[in-house]
PDB file of N, CA and C in Angstrom:
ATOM      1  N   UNK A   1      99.575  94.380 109.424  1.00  0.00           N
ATOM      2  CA  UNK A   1     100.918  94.011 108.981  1.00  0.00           C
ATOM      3  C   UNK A   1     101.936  94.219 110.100  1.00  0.00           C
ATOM      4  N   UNK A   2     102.771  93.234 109.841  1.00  0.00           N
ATOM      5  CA  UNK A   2     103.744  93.378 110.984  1.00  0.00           C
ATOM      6  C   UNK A   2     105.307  93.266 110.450  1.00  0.00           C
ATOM      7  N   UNK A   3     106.094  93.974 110.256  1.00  0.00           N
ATOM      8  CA  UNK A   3     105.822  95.958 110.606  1.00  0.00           C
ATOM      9  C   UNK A   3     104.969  96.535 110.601  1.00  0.00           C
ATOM     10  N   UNK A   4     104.288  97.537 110.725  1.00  0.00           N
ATOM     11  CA  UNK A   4     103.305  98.294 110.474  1.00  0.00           C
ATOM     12  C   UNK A   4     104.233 100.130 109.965  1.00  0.00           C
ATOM     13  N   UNK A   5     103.953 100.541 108.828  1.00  0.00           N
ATOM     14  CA  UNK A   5     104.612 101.599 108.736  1.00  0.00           C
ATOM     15  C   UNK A   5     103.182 102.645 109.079  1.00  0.00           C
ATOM     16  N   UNK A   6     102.034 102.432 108.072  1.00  0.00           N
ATOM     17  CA  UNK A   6     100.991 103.621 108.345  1.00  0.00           C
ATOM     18  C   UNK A   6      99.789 103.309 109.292  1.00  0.00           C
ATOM     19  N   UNK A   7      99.515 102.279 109.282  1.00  0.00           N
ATOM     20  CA  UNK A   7      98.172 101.325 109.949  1.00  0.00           C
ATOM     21  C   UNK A   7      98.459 100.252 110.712  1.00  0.00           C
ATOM     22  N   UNK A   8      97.743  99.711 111.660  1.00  0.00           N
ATOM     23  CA  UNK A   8      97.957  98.526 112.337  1.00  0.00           C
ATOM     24  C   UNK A   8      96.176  98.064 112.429  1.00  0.00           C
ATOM     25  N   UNK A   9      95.719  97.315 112.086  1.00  0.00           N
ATOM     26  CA  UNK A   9      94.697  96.293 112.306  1.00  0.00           C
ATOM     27  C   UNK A   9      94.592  95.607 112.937  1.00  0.00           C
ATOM     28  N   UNK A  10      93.852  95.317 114.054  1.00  0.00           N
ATOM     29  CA  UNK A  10      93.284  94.521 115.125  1.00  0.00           C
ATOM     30  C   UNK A  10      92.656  93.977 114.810  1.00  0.00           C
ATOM     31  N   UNK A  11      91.918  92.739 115.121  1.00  0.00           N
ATOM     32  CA  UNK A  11      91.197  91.308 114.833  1.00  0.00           C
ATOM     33  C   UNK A  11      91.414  90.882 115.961  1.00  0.00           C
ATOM     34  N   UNK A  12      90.392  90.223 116.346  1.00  0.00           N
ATOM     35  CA  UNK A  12      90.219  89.591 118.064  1.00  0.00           C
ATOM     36  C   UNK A  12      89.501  88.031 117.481  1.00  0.00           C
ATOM     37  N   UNK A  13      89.554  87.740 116.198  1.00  0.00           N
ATOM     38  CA  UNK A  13      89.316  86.302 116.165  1.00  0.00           C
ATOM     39  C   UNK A  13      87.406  86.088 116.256  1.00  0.00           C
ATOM     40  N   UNK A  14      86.933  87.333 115.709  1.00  0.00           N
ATOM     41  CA  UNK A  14      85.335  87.035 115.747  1.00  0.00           C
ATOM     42  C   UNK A  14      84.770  87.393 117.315  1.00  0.00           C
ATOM     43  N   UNK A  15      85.934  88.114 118.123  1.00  0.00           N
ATOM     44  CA  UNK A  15      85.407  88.589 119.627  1.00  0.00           C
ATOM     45  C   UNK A  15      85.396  89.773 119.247  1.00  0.00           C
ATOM     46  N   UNK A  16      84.405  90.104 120.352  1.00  0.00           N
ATOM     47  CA  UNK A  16      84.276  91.826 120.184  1.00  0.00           C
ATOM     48  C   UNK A  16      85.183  92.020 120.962  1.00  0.00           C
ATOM     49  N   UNK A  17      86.080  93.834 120.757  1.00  0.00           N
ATOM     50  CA  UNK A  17      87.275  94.418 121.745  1.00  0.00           C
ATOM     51  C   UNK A  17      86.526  95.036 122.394  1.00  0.00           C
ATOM     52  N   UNK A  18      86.993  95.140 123.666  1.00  0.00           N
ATOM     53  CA  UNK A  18      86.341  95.669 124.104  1.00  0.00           C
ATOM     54  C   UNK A  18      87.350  96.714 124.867  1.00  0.00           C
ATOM     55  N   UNK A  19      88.285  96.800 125.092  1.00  0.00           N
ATOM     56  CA  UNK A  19      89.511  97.623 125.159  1.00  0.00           C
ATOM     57  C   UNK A  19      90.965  97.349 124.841  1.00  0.00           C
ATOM     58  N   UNK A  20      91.606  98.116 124.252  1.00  0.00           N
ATOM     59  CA  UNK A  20      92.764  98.409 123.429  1.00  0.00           C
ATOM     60  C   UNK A  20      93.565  99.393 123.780  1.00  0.00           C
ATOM     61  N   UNK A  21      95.247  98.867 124.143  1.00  0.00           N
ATOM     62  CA  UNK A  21      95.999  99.387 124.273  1.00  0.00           C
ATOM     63  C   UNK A  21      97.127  99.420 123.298  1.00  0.00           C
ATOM     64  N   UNK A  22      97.674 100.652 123.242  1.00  0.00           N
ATOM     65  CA  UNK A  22      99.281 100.583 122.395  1.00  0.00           C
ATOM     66  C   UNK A  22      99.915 100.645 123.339  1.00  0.00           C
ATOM     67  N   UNK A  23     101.395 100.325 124.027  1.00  0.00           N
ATOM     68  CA  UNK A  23     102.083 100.645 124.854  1.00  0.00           C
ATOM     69  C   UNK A  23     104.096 100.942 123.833  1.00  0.00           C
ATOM     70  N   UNK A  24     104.443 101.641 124.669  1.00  0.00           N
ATOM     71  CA  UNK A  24     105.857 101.905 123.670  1.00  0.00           C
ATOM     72  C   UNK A  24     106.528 101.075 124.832  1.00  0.00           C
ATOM     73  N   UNK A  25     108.012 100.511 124.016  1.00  0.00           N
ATOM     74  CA  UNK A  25     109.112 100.005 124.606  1.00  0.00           C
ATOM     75  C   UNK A  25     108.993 100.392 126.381  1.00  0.00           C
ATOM     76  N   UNK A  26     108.802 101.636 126.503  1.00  0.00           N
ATOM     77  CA  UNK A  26     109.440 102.073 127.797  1.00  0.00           C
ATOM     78  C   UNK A  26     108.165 101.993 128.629  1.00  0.00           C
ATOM     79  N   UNK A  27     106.868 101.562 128.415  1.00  0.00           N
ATOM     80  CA  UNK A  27     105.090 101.272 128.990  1.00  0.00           C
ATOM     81  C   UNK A  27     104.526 102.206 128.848  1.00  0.00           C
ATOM     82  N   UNK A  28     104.574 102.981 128.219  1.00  0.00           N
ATOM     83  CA  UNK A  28     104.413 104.479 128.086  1.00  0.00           C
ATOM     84  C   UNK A  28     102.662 104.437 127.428  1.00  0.00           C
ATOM     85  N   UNK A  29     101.543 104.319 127.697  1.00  0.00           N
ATOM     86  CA  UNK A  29     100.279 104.501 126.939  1.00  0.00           C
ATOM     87  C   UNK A  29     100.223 105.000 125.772  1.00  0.00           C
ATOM     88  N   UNK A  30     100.475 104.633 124.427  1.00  0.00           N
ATOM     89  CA  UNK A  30     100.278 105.409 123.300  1.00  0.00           C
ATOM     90  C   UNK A  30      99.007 105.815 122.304  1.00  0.00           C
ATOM     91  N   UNK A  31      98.337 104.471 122.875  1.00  0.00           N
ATOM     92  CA  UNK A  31      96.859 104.936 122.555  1.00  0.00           C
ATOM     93  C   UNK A  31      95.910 103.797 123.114  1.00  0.00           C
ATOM     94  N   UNK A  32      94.992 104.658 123.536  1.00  0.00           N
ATOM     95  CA  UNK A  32      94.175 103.524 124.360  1.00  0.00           C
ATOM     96  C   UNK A  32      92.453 104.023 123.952  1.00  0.00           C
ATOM     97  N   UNK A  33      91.842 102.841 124.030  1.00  0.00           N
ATOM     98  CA  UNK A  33      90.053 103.107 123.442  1.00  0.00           C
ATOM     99  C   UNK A  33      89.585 101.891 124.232  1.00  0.00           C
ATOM    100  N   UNK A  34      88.264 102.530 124.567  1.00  0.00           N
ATOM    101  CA  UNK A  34      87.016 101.326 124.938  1.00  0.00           C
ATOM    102  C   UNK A  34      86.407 101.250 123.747  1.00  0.00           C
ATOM    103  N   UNK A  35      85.937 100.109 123.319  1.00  0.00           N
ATOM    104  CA  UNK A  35      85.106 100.060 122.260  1.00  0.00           C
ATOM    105  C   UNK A  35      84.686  98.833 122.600  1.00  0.00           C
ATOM    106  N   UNK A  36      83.876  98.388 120.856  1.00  0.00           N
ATOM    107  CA  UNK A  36      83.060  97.189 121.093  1.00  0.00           C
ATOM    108  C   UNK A  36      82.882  96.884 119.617  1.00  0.00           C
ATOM    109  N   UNK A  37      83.858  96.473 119.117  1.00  0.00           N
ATOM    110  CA  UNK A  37      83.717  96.381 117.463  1.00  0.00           C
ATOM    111  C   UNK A  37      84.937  94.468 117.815  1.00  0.00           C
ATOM    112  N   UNK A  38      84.480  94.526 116.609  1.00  0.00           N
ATOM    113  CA  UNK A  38      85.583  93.019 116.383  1.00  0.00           C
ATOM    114  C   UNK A  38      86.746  93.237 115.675  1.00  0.00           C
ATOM    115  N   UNK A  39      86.935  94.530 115.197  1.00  0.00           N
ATOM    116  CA  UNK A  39      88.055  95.040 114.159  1.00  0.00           C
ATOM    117  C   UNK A  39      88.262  96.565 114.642  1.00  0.00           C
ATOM    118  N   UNK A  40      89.222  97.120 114.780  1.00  0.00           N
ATOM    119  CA  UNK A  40      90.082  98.421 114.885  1.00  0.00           C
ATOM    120  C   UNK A  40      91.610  98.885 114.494  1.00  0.00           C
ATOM    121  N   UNK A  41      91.207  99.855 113.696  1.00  0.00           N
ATOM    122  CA  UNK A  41      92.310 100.582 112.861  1.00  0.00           C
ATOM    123  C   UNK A  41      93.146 101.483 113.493  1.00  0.00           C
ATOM    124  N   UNK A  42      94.348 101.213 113.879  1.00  0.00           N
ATOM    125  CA  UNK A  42      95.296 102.195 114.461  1.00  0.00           C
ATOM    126  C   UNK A  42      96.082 102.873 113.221  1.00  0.00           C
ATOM    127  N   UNK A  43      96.361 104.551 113.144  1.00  0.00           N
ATOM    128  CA  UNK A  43      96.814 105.460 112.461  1.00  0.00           C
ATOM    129  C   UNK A  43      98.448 105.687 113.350  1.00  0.00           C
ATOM    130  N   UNK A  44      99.552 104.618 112.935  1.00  0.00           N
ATOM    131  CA  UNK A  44     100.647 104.284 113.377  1.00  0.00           C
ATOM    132  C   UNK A  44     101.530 105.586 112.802  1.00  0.00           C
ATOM    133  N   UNK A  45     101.067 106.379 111.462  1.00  0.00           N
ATOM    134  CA  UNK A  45     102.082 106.913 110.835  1.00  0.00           C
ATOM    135  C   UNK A  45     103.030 108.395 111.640  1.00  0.00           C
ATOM    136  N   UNK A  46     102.099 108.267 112.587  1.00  0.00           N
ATOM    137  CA  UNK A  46     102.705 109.689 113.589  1.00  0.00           C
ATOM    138  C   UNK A  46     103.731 108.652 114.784  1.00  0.00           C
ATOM    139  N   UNK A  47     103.813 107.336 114.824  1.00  0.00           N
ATOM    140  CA  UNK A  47     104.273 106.910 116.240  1.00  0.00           C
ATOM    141  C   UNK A  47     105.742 106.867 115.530  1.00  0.00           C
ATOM    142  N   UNK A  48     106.708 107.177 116.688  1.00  0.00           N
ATOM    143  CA  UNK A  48     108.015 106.994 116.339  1.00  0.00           C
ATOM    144  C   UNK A  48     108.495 105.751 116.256  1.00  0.00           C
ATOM    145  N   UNK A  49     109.515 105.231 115.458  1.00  0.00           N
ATOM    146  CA  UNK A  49     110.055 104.236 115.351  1.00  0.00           C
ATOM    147  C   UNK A  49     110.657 102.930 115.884  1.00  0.00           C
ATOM    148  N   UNK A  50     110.050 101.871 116.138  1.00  0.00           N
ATOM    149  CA  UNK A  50     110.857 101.035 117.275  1.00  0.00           C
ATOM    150  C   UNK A  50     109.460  99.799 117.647  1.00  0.00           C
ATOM    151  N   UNK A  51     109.162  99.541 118.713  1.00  0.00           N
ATOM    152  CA  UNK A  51     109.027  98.397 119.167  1.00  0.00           C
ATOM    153  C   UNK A  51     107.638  98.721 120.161  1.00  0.00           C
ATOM    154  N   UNK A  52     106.506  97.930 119.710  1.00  0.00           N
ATOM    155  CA  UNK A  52     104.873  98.569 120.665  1.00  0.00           C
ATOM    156  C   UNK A  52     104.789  97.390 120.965  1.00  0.00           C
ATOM    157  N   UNK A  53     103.593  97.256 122.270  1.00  0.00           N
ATOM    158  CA  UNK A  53     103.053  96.129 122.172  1.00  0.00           C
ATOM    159  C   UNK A  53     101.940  96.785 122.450  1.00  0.00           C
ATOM    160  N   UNK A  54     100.410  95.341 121.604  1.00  0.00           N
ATOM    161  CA  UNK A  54      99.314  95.575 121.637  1.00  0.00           C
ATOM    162  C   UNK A  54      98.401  94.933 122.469  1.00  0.00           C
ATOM    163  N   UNK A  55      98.072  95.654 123.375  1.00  0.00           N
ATOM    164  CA  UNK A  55      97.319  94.785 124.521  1.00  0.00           C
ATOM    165  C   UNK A  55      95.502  94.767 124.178  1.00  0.00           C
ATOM    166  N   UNK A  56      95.102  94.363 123.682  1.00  0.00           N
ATOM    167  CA  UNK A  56      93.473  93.795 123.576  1.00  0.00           C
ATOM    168  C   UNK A  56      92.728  93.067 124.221  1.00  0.00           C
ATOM    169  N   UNK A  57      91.695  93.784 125.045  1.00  0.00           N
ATOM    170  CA  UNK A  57      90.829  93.038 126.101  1.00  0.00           C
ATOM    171  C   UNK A  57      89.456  92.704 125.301  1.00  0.00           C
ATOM    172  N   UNK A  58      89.255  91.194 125.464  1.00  0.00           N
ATOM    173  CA  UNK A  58      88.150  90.836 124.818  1.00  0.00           C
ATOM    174  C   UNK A  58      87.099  90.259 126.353  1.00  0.00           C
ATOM    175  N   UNK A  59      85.915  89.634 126.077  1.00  0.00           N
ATOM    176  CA  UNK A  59      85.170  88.722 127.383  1.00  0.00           C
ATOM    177  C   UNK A  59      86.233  87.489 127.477  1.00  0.00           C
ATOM    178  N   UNK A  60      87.236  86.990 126.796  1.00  0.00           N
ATOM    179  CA  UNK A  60      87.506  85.644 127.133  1.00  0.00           C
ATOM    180  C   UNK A  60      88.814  86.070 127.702  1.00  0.00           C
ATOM    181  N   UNK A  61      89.737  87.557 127.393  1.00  0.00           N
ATOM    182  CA  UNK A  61      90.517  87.310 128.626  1.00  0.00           C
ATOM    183  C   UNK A  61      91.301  88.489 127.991  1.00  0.00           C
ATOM    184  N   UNK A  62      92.594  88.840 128.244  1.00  0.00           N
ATOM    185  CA  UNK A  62      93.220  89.745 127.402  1.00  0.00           C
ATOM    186  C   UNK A  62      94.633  89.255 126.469  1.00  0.00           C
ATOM    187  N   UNK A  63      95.030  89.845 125.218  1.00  0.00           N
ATOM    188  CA  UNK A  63      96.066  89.440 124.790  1.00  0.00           C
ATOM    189  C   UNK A  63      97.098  90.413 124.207  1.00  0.00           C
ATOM    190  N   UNK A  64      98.335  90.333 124.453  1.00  0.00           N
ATOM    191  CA  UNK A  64      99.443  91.225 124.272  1.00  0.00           C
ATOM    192  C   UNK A  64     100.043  90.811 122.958  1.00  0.00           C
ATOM    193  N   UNK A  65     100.381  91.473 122.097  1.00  0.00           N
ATOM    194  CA  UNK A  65     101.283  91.268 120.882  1.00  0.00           C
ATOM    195  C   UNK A  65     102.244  92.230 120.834  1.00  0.00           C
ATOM    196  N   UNK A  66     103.473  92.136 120.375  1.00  0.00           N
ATOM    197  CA  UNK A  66     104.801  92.781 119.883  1.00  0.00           C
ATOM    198  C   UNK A  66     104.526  92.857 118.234  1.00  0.00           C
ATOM    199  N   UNK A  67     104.711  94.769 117.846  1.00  0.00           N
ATOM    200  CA  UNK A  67     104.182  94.976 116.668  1.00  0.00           C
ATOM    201  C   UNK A  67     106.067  95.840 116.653  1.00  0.00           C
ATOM    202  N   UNK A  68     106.143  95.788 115.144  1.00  0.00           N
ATOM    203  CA  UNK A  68     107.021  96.557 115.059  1.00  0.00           C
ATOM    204  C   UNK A  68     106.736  98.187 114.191  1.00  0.00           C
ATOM    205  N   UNK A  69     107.332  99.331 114.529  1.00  0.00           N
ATOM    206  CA  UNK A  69     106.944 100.183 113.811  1.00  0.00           C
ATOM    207  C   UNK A  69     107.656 100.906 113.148  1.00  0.00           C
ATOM    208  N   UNK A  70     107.748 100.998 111.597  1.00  0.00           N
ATOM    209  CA  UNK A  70     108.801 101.436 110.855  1.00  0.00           C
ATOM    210  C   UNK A  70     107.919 102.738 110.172  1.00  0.00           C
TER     211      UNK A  70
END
């Protein structure tokens, strides 16, 4: 969901992730994982309020999204 108040869900479109970033307004790393799943659950309810983006590296390339967090 976007806002996201407690959770944020990742979906890469049937690609596996293979690394995942949160970054805050200011680039700040807020949470980062290697993995290898096609779906991952971020636990948003501790991040402070305002403006992330989600950077997801799949094999076909990487992609950034603007999530909001209330």
């Amino acid at each position: 969901p976007n806002p996201a108040y407690t959770s944020l869900n990742v979906y890469a479109n049937g690609e596996t992730i293979e690394h995942i970033e949160v970054l805050n307004i200011n680039g700040q790393v807020v949470h980062d994982r290697l993995l290898f799943d096609t779906t991952h659950q971020i636990d948003v309810s501790k991040f402070e309020k305002g403006i992330y983006f989600v950077k997801v590296s799949t094999a076909l390339g990487i992609t950034t999204k603007k999530v909001i967090v209330r």
